[in-house]
PDB file of N, CA and C in Angstrom:
ATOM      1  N   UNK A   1       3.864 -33.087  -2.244  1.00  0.00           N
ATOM      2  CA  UNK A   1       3.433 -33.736  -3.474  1.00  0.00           C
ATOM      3  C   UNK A   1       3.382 -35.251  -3.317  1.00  0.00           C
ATOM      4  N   UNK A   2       4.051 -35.904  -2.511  1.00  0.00           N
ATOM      5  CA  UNK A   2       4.311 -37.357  -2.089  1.00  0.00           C
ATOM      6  C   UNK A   2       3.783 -37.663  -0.759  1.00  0.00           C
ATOM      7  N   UNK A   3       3.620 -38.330  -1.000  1.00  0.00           N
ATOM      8  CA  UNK A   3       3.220 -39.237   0.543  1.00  0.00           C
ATOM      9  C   UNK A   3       3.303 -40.321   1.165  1.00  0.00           C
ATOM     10  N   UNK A   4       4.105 -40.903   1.388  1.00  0.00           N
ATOM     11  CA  UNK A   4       4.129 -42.551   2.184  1.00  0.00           C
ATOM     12  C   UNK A   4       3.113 -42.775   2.931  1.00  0.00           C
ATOM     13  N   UNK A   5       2.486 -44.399   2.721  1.00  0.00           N
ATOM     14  CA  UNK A   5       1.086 -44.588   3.534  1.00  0.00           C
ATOM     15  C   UNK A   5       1.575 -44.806   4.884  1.00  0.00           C
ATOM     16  N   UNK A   6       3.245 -45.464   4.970  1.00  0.00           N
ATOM     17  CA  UNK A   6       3.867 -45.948   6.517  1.00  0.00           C
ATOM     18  C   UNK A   6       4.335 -44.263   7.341  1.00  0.00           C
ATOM     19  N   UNK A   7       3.916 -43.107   6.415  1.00  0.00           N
ATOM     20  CA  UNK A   7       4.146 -41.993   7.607  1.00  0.00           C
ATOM     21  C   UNK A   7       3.059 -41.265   7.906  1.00  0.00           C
ATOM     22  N   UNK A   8       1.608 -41.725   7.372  1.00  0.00           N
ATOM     23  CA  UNK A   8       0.087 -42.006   8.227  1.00  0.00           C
ATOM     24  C   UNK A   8      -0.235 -42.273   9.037  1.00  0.00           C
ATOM     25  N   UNK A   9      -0.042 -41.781  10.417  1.00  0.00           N
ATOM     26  CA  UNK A   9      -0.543 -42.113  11.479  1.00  0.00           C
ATOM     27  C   UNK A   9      -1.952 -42.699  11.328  1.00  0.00           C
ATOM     28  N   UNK A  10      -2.133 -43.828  11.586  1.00  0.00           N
ATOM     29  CA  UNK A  10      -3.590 -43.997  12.200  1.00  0.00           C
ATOM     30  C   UNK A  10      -4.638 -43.620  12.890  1.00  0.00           C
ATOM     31  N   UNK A  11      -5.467 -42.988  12.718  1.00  0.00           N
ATOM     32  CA  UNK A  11      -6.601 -42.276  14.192  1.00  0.00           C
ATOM     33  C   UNK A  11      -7.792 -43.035  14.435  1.00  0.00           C
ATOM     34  N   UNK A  12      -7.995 -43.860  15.572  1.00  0.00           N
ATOM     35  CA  UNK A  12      -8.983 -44.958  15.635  1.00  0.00           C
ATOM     36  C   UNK A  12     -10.213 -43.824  15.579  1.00  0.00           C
ATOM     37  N   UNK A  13     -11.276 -44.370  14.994  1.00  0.00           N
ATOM     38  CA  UNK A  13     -13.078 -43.942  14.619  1.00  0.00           C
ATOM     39  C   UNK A  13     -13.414 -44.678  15.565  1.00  0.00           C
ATOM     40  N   UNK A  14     -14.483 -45.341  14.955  1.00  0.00           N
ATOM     41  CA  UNK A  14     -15.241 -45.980  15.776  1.00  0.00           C
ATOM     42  C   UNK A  14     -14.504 -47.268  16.017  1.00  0.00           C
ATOM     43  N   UNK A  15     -15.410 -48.624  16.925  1.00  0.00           N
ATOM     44  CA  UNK A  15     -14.823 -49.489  17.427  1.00  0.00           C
ATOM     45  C   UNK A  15     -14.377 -50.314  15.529  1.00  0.00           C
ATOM     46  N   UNK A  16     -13.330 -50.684  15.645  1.00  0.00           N
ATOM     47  CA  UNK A  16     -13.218 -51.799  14.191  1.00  0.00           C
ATOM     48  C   UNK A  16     -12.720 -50.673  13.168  1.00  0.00           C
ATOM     49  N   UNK A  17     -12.769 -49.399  13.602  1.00  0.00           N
ATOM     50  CA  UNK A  17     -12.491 -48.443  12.256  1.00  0.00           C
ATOM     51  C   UNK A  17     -11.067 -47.191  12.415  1.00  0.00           C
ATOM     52  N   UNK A  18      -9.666 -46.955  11.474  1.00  0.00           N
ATOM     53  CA  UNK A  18      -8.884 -46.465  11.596  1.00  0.00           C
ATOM     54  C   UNK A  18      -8.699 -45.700  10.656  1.00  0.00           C
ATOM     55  N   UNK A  19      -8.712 -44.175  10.630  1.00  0.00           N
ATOM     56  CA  UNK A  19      -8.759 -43.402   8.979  1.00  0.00           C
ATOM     57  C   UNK A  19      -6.825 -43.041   9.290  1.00  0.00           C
ATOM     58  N   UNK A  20      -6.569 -43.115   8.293  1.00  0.00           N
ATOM     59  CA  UNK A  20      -4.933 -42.214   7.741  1.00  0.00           C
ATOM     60  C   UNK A  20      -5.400 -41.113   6.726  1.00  0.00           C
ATOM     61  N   UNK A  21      -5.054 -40.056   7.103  1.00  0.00           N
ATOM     62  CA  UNK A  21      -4.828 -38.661   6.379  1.00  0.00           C
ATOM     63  C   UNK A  21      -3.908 -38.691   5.692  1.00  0.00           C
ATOM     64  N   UNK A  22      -3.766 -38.850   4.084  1.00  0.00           N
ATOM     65  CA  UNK A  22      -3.227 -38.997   3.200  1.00  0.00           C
ATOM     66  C   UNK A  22      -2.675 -37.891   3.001  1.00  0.00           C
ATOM     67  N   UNK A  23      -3.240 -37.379   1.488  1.00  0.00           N
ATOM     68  CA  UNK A  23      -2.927 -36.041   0.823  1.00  0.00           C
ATOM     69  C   UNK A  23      -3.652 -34.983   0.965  1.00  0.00           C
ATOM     70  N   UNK A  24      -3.286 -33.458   0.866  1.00  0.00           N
ATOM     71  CA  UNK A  24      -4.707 -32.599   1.070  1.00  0.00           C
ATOM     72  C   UNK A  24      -4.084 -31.266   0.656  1.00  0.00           C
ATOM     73  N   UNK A  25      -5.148 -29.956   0.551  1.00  0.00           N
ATOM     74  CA  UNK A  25      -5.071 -28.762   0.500  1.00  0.00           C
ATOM     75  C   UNK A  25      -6.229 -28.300   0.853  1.00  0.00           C
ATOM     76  N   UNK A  26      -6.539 -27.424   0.571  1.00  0.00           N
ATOM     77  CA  UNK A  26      -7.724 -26.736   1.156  1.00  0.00           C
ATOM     78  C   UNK A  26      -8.890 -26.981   0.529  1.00  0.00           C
ATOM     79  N   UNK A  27      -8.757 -27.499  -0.730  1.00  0.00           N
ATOM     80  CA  UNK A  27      -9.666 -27.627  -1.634  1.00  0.00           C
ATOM     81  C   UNK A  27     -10.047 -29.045  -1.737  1.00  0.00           C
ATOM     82  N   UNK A  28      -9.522 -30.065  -1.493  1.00  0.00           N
ATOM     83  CA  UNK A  28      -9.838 -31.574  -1.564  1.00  0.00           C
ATOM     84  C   UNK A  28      -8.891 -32.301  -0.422  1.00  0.00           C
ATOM     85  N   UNK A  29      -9.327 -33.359  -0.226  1.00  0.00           N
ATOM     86  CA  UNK A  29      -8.678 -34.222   1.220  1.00  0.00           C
ATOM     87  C   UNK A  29      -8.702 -36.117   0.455  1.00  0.00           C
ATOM     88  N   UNK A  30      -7.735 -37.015   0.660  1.00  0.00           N
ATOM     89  CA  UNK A  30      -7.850 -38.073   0.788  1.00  0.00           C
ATOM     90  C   UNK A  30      -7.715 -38.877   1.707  1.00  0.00           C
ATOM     91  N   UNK A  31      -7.990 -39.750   2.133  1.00  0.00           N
ATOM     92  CA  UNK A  31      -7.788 -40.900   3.286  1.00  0.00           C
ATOM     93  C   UNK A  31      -8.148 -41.873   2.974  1.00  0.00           C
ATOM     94  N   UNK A  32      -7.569 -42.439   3.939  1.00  0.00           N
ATOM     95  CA  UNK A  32      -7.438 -44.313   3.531  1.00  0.00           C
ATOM     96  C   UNK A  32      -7.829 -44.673   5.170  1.00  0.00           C
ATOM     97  N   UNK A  33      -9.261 -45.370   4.758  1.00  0.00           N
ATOM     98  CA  UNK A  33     -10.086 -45.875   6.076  1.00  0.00           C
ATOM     99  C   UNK A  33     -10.101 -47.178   5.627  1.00  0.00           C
ATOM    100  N   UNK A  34      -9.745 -48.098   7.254  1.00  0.00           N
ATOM    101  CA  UNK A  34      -9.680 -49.826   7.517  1.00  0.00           C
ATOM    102  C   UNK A  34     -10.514 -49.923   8.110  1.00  0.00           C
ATOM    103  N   UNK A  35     -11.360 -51.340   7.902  1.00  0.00           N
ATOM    104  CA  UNK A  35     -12.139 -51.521   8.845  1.00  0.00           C
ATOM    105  C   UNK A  35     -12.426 -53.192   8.621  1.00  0.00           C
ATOM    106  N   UNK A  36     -12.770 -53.721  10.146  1.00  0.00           N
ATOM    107  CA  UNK A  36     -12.776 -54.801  10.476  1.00  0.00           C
ATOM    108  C   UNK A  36     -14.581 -55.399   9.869  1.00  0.00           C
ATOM    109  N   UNK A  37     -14.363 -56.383   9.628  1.00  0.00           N
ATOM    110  CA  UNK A  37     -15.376 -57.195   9.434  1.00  0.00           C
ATOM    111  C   UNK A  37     -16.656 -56.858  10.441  1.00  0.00           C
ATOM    112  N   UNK A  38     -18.075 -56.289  10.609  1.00  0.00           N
ATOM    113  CA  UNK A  38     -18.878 -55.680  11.682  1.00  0.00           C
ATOM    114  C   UNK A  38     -18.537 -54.590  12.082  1.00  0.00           C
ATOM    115  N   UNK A  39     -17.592 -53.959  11.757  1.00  0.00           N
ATOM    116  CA  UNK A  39     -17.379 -52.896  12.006  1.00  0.00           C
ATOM    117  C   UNK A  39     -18.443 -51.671  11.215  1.00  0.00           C
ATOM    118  N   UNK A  40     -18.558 -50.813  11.643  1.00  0.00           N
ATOM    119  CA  UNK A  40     -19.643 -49.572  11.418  1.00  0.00           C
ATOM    120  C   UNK A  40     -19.337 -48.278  11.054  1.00  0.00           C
ATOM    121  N   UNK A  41     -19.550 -47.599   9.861  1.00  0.00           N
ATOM    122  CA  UNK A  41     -18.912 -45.710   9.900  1.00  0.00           C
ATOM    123  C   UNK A  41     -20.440 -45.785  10.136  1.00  0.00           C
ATOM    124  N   UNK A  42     -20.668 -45.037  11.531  1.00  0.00           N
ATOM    125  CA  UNK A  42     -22.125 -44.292  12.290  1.00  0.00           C
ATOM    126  C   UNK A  42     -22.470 -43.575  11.021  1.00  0.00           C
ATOM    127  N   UNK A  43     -23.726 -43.274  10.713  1.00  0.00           N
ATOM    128  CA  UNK A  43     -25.013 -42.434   9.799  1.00  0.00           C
ATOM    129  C   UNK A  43     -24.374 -41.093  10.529  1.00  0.00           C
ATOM    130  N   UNK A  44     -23.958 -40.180   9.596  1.00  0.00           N
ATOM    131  CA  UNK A  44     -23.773 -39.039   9.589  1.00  0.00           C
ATOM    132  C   UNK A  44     -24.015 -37.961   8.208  1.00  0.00           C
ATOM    133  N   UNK A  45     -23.619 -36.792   8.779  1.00  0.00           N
ATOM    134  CA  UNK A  45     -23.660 -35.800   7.372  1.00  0.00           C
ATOM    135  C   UNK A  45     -22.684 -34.822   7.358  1.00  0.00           C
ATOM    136  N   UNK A  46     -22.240 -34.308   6.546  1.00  0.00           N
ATOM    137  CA  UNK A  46     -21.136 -32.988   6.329  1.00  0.00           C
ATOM    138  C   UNK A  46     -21.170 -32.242   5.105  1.00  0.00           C
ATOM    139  N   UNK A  47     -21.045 -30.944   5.125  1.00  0.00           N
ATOM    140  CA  UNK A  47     -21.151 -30.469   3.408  1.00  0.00           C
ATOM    141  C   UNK A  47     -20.378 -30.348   2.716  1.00  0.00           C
ATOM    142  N   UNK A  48     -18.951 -31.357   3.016  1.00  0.00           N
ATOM    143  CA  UNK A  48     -18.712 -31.685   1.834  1.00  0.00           C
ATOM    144  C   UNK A  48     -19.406 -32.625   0.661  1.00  0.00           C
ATOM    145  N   UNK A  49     -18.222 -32.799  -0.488  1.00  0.00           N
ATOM    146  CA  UNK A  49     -18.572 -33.810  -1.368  1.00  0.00           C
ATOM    147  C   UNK A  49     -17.484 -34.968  -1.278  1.00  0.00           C
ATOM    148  N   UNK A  50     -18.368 -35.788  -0.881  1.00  0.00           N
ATOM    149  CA  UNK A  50     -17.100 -37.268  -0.440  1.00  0.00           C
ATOM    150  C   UNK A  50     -17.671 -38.217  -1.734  1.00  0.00           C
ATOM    151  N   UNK A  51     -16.649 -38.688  -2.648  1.00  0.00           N
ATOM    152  CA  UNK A  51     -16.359 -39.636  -2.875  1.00  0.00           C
ATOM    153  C   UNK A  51     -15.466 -41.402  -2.609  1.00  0.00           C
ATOM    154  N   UNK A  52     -15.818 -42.027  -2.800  1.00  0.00           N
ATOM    155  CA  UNK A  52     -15.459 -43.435  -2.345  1.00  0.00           C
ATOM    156  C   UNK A  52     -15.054 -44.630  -2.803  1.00  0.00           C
ATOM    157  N   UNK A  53     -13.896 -44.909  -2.171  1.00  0.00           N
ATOM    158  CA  UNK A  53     -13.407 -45.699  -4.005  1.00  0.00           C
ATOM    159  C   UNK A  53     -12.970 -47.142  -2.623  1.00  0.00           C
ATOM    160  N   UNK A  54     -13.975 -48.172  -3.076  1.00  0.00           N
ATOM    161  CA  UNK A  54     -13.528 -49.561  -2.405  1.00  0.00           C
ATOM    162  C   UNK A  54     -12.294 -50.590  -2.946  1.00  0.00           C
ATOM    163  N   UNK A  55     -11.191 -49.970  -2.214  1.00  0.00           N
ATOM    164  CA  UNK A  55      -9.994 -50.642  -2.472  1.00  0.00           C
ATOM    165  C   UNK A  55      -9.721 -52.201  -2.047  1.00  0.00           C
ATOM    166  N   UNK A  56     -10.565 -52.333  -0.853  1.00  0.00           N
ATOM    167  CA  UNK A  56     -10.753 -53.950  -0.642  1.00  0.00           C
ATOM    168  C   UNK A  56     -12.049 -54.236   0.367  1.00  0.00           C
ATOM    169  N   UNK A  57     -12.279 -55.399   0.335  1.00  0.00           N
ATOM    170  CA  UNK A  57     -13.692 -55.395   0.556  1.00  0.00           C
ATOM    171  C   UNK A  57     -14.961 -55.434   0.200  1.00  0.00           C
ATOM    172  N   UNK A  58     -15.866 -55.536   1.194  1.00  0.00           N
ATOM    173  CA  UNK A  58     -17.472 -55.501   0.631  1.00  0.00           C
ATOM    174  C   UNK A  58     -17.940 -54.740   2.199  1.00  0.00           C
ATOM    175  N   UNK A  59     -19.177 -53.825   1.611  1.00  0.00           N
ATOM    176  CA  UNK A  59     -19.959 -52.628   2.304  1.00  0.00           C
ATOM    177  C   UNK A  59     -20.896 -52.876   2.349  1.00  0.00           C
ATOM    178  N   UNK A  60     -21.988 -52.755   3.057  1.00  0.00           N
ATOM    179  CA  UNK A  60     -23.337 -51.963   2.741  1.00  0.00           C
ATOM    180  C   UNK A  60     -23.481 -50.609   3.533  1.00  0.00           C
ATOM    181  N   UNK A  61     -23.322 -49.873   2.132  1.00  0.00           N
ATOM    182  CA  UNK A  61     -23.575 -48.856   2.327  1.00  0.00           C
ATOM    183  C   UNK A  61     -25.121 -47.964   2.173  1.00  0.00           C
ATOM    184  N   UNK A  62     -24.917 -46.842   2.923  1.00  0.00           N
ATOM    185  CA  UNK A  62     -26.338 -46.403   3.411  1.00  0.00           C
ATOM    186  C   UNK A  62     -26.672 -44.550   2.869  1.00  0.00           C
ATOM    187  N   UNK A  63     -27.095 -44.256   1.897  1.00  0.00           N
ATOM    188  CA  UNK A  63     -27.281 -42.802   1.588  1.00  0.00           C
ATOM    189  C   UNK A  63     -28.376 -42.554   1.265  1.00  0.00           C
ATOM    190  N   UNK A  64     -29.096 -41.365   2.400  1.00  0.00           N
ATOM    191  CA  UNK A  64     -30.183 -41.014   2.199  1.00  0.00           C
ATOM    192  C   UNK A  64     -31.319 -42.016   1.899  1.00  0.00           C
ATOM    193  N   UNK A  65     -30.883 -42.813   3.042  1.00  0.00           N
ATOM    194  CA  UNK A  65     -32.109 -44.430   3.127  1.00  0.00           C
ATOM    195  C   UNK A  65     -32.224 -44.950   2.177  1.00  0.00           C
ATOM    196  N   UNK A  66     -31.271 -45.042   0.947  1.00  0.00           N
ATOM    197  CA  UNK A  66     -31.463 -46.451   0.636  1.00  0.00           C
ATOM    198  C   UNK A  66     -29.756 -47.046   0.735  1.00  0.00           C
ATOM    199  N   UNK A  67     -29.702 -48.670   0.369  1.00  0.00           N
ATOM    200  CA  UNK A  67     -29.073 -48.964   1.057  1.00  0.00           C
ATOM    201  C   UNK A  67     -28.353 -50.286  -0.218  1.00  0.00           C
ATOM    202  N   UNK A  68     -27.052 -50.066  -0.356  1.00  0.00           N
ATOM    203  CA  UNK A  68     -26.520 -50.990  -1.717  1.00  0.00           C
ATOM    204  C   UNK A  68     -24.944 -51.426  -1.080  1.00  0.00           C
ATOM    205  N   UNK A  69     -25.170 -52.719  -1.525  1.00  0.00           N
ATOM    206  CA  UNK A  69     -23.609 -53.545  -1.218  1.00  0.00           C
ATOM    207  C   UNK A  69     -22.946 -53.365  -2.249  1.00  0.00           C
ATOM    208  N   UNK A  70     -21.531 -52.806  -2.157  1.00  0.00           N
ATOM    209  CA  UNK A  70     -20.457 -52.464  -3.013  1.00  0.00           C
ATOM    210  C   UNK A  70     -19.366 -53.223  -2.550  1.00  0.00           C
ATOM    211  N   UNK A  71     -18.039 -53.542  -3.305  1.00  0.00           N
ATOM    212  CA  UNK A  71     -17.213 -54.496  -2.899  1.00  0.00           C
ATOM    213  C   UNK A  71     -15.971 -53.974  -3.763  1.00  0.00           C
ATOM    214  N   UNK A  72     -15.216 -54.277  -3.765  1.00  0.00           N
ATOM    215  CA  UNK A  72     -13.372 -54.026  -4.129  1.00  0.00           C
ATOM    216  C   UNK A  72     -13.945 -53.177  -5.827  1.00  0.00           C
ATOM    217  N   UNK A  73     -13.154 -51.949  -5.687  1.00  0.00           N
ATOM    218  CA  UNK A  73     -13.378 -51.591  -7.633  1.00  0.00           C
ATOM    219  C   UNK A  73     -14.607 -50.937  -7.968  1.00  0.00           C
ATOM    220  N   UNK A  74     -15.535 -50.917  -6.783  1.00  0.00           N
ATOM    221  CA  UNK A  74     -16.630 -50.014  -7.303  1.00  0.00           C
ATOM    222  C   UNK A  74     -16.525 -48.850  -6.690  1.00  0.00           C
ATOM    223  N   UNK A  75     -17.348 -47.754  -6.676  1.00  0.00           N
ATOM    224  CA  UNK A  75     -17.247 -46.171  -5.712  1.00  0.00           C
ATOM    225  C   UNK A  75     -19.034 -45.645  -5.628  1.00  0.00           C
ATOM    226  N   UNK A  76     -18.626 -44.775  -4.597  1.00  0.00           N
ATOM    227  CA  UNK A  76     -19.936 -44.506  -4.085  1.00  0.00           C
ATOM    228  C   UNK A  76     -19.889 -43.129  -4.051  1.00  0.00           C
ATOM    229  N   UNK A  77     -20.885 -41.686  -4.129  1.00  0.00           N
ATOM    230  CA  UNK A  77     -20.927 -40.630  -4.084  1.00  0.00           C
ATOM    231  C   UNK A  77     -21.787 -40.377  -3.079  1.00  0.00           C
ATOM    232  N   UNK A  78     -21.266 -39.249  -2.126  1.00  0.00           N
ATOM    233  CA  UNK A  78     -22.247 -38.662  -1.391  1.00  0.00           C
ATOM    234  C   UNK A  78     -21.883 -37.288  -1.815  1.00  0.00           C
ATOM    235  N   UNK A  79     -23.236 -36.507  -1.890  1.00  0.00           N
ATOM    236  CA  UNK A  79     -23.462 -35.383  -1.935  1.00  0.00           C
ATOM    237  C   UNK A  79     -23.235 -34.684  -1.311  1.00  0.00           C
ATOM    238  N   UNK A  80     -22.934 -32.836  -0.788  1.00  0.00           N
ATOM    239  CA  UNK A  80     -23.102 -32.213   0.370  1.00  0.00           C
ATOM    240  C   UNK A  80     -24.259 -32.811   1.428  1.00  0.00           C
ATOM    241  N   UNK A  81     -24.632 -32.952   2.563  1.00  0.00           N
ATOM    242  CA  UNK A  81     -25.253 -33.063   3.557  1.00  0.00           C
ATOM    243  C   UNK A  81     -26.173 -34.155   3.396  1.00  0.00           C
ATOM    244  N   UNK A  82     -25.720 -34.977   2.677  1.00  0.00           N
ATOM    245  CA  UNK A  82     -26.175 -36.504   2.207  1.00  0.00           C
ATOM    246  C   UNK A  82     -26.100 -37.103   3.766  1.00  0.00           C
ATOM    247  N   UNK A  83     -27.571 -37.458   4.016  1.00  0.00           N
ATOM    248  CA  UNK A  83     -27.180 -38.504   5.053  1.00  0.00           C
ATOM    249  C   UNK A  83     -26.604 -39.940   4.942  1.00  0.00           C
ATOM    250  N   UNK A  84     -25.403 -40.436   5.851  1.00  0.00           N
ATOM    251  CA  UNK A  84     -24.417 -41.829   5.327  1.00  0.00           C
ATOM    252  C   UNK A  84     -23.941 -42.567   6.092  1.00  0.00           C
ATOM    253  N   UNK A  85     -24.137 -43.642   5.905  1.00  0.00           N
ATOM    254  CA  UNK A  85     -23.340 -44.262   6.612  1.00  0.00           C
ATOM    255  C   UNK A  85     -22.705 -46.020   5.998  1.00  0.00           C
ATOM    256  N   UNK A  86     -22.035 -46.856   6.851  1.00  0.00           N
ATOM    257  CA  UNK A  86     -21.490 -47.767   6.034  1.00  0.00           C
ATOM    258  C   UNK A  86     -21.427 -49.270   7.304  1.00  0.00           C
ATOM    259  N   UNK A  87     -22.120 -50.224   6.753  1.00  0.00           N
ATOM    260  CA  UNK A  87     -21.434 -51.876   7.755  1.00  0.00           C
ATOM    261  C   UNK A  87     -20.514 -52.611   6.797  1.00  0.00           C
ATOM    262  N   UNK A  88     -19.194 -52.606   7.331  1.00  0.00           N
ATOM    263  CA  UNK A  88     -18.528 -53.646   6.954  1.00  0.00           C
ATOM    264  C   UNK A  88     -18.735 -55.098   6.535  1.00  0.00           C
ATOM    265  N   UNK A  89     -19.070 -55.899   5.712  1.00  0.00           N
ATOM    266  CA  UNK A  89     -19.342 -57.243   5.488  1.00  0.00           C
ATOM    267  C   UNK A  89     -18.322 -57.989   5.478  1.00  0.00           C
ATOM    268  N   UNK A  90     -17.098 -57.533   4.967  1.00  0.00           N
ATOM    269  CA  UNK A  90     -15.896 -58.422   4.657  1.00  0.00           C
ATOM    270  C   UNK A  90     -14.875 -57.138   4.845  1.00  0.00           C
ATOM    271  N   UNK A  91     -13.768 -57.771   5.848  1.00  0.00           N
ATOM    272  CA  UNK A  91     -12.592 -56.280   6.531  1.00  0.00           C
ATOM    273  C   UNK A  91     -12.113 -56.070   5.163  1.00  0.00           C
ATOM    274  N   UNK A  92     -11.985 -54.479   5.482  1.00  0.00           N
ATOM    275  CA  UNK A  92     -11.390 -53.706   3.698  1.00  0.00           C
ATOM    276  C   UNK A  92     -10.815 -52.563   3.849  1.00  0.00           C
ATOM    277  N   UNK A  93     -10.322 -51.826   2.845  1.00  0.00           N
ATOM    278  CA  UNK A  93     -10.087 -50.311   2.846  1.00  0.00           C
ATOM    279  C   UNK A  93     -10.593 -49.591   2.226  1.00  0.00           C
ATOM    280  N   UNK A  94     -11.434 -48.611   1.878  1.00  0.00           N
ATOM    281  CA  UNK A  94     -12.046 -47.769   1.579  1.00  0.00           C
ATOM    282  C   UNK A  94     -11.068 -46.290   1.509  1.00  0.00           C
ATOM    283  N   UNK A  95     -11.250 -45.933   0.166  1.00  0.00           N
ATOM    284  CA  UNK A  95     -10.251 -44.384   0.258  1.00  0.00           C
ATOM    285  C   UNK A  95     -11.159 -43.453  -0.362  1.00  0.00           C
ATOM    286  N   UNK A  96     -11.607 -42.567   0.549  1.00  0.00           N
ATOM    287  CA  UNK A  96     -12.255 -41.269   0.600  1.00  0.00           C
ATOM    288  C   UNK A  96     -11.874 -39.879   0.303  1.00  0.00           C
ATOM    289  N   UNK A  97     -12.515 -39.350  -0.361  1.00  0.00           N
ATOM    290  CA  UNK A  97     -11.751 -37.852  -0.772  1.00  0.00           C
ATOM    291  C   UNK A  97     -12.550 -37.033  -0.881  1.00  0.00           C
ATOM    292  N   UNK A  98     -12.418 -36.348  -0.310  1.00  0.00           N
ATOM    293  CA  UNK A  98     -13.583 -35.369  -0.012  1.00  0.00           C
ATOM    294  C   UNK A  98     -13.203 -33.524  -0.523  1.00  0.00           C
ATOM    295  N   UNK A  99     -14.324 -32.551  -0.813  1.00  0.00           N
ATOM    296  CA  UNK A  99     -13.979 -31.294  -1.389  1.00  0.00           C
ATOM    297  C   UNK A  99     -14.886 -30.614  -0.819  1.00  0.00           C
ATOM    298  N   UNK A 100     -15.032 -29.794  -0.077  1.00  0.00           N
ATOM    299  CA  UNK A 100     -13.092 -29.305   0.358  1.00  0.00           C
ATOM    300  C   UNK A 100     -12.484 -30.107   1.499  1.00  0.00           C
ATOM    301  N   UNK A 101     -11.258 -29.833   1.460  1.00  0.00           N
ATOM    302  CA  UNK A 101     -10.900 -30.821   2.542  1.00  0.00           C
ATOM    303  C   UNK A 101     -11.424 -30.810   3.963  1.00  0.00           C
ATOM    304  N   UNK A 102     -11.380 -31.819   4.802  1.00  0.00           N
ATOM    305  CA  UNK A 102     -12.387 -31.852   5.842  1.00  0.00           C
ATOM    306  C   UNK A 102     -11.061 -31.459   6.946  1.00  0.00           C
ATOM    307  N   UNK A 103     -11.328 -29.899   7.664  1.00  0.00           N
ATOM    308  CA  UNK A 103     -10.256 -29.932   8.562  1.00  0.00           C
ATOM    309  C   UNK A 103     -10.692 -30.492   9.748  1.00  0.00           C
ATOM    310  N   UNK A 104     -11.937 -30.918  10.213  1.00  0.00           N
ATOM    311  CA  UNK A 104     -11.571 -31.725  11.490  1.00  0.00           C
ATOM    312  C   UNK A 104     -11.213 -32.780  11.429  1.00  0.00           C
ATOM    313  N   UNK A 105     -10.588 -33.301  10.413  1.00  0.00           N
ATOM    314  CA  UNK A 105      -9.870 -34.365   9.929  1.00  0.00           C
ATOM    315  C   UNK A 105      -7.644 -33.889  10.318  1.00  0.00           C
ATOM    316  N   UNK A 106      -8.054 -32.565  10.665  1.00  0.00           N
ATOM    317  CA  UNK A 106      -6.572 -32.302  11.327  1.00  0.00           C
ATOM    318  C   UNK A 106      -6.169 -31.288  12.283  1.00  0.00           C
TER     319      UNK A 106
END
């Protein structure tokens, strides 16, 4: 039911990018992704439903070709098999939660 963010291991992504596996069940997943200033989440897709909540920072983010800068306090939706992706503008955290939970995420 609890979770400490300091007993989150880190798992480096791409170059500039580190997700922590928060909370989860089978049915929904959260994480808390860092990322450095130029740093990149690669254009991908999955069928879940990921939501996105910008805890610090500024994005441009990328779904299904078009393409909008979001920054600390706003959120972003991707759909099942939404193509996505994200450039860092300013280093931030981004916390993602996705349904159902994503097990290659463990």
């Amino acid at each position: 039911m609890f979770r400490k963010n300091q007993d989150c291991t880190p798992t480096p992504c791409e170059p500039g990018v580190t997700r922590r596996v928060m909370t989860y069940t089978k049915d929904v997943m959260m994480c808390e992704i860092s990322f450095e200033t130029g740093a990149r989440g690669n254009v991908h897709s999955h069928p879940h439903t990921q939501v996105t909540y910008i805890a610090e920072g500024k994005f441009d983010f990328t779904i299904g070709g078009e393409t909008r800068t979001v920054e600390k306090g706003d959120s972003v939706l991707m759909p099942p098999d939404a193509v996505h992706g994200v450039v860092c503008l300013e280093a931030g955290k981004l916390v993602d939660v996705f349904t159902p939970m994503r097990e290659d995420f463990v």
